[in-house]
C-alpha atoms as a PDB file:
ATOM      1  CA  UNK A   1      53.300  69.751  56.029  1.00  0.00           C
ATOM      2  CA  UNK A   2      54.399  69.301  52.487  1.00  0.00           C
ATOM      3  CA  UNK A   3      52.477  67.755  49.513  1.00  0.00           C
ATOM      4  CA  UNK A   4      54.107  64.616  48.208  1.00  0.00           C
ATOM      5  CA  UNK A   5      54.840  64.902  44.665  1.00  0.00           C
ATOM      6  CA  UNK A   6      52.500  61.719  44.547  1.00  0.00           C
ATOM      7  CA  UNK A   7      49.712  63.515  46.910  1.00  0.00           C
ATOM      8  CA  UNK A   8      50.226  66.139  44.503  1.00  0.00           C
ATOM      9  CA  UNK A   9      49.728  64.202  41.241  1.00  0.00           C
ATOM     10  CA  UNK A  10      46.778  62.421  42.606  1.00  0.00           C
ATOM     11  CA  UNK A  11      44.853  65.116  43.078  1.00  0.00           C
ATOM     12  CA  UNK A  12      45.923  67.911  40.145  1.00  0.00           C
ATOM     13  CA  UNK A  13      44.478  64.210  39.017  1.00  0.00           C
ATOM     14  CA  UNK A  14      40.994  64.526  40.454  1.00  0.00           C
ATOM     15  CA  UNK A  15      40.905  68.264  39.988  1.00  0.00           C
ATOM     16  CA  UNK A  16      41.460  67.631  36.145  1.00  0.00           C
ATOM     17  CA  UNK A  17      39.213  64.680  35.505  1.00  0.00           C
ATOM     18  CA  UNK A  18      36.438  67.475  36.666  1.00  0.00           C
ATOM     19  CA  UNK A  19      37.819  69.824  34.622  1.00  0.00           C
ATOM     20  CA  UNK A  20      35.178  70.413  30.964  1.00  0.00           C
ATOM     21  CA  UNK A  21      37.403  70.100  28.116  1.00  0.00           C
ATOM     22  CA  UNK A  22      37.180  73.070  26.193  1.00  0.00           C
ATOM     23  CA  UNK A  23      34.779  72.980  23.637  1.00  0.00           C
ATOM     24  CA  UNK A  24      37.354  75.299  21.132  1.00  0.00           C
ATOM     25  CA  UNK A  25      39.543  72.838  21.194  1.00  0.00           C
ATOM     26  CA  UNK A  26      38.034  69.931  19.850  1.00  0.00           C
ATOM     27  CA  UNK A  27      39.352  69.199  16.622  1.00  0.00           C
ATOM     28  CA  UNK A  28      41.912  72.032  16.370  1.00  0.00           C
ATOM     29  CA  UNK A  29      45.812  71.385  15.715  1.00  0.00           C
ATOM     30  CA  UNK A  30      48.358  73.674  17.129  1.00  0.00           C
ATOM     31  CA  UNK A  31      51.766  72.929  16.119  1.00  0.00           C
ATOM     32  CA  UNK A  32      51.559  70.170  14.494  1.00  0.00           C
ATOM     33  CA  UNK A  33      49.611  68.353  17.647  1.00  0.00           C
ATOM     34  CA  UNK A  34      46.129  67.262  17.673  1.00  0.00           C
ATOM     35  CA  UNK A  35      44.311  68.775  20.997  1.00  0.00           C
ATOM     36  CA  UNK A  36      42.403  66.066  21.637  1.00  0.00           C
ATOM     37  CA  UNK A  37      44.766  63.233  21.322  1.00  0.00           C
ATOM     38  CA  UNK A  38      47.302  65.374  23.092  1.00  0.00           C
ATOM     39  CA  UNK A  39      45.339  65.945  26.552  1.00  0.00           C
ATOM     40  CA  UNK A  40      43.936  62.446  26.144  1.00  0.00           C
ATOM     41  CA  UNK A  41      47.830  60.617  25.667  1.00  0.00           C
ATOM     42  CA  UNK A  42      48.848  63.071  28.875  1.00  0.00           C
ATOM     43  CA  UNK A  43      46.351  61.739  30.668  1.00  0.00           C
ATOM     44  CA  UNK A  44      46.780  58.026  30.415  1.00  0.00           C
ATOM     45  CA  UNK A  45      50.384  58.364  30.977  1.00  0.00           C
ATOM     46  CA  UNK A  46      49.429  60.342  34.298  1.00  0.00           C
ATOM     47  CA  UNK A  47      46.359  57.768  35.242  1.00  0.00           C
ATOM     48  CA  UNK A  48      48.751  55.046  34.667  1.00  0.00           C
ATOM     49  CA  UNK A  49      51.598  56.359  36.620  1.00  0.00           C
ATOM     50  CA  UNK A  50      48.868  56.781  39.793  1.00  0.00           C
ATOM     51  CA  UNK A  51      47.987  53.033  39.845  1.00  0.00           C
ATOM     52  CA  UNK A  52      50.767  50.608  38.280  1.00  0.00           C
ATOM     53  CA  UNK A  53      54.852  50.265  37.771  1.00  0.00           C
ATOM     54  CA  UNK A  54      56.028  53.351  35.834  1.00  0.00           C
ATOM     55  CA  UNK A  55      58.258  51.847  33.239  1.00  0.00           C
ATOM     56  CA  UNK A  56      60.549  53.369  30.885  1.00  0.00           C
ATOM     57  CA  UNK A  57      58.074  52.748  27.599  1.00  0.00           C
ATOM     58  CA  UNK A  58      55.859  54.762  29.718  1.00  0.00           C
ATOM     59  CA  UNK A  59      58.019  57.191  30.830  1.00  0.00           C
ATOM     60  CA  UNK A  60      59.604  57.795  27.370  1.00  0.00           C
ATOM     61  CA  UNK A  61      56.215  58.621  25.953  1.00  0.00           C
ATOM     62  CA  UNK A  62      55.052  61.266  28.576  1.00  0.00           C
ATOM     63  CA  UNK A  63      58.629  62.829  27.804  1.00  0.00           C
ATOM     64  CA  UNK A  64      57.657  62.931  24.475  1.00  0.00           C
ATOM     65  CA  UNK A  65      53.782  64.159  25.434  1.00  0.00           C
ATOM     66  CA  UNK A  66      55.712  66.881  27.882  1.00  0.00           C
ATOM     67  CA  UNK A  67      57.558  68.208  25.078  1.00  0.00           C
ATOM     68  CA  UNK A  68      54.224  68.575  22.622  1.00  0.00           C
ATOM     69  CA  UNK A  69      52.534  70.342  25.603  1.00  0.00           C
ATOM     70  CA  UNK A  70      55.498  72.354  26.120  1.00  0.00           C
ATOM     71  CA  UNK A  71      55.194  73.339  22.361  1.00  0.00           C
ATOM     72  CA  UNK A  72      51.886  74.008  22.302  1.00  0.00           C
ATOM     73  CA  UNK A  73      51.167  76.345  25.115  1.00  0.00           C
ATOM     74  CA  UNK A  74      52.400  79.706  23.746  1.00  0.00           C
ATOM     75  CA  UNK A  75      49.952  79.333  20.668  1.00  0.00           C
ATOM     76  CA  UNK A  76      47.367  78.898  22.504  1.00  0.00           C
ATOM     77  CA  UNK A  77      44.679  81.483  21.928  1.00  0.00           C
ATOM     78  CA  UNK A  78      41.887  83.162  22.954  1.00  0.00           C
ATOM     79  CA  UNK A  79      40.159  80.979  20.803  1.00  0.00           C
ATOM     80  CA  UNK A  80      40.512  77.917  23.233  1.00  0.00           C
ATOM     81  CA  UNK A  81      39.341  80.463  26.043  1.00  0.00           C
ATOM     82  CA  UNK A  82      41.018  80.403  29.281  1.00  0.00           C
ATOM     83  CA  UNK A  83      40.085  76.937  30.475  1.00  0.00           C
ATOM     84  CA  UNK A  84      42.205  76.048  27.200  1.00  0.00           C
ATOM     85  CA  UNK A  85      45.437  77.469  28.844  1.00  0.00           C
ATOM     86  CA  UNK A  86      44.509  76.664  32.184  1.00  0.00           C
ATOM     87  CA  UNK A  87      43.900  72.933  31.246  1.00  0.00           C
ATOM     88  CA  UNK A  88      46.972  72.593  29.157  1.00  0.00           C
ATOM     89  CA  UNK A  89      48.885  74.145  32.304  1.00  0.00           C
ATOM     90  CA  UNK A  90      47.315  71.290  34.274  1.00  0.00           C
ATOM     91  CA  UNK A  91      48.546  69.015  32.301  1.00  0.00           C
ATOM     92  CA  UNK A  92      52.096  70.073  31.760  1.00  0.00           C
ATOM     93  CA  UNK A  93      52.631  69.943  35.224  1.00  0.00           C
ATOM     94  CA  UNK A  94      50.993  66.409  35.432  1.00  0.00           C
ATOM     95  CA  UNK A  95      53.403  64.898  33.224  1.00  0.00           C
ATOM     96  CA  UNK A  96      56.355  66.399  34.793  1.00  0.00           C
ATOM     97  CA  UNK A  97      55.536  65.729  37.813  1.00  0.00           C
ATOM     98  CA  UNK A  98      54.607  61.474  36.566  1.00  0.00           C
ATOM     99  CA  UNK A  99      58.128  61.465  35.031  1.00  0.00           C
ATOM    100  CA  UNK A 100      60.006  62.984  38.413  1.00  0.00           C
ATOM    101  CA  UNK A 101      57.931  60.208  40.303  1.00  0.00           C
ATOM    102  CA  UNK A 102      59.284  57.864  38.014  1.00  0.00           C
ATOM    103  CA  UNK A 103      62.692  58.794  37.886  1.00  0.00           C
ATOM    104  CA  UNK A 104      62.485  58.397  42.139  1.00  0.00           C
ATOM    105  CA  UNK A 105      60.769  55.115  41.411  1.00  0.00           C
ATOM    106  CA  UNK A 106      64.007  52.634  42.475  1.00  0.00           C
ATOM    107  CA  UNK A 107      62.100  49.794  40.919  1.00  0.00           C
ATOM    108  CA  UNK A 108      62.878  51.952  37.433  1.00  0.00           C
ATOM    109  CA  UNK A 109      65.761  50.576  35.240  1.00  0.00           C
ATOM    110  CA  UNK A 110      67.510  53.098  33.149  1.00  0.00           C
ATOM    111  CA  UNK A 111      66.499  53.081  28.984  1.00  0.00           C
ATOM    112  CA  UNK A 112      69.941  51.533  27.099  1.00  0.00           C
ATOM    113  CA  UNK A 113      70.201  52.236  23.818  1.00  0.00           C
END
């Protein structure tokens, strides 16, 4: 029986939320991207996308978070350790996996403009 990409969110969701943040990364910028403010904007776009509507606004700015974590991930170092990658990983595939569940969402109208 296969996951639904929802199943799947909710609990990469619970898995995460248990998950230390690694002490490395507080207050370090990679890339131009704060490391706190980055995991911490993923993961209200993801929490939010569990339990209400995912409009576009919302769905425009996890693109946006997708593509800093996207950026991010091959500079990060040893220095984060490797819950640093692993948690960045986690999060990647959270917001990816928020926007395809939004993009299925029929309820979703299409950003003009």
């Amino acid at each position: 029986m296969n996951e639904s990409d929802r199943d799947l969110l909710a609990r990469l969701w619970e898995e995460h939320l248990r998950m230390p943040f690694p002490p490395n990364m507080r207050g370090r910028e990679i890339e131009g991207e704060d490391m706190v403010y980055l995991d911490a904007s993923i993961a209200v776009g993801v929490s939010s996308s569990l339990s209400e509507p995912f409009d576009a606004k919302r769905r425009h700015a996890l693109l946006r978070r997708l593509a800093a974590v996207e950026k991010v991930l091959p500079s990060i170092d040893g220095e984060g350790g490797a819950g640093a990658v692993e948690r960045y990983e986690r999060l990647r595939e959270m917001a990816a996996l928020a926007v395809g569940i939004g993009d299925a969402d029929p309820r979703r109208r299409p950003v003009v403009g």
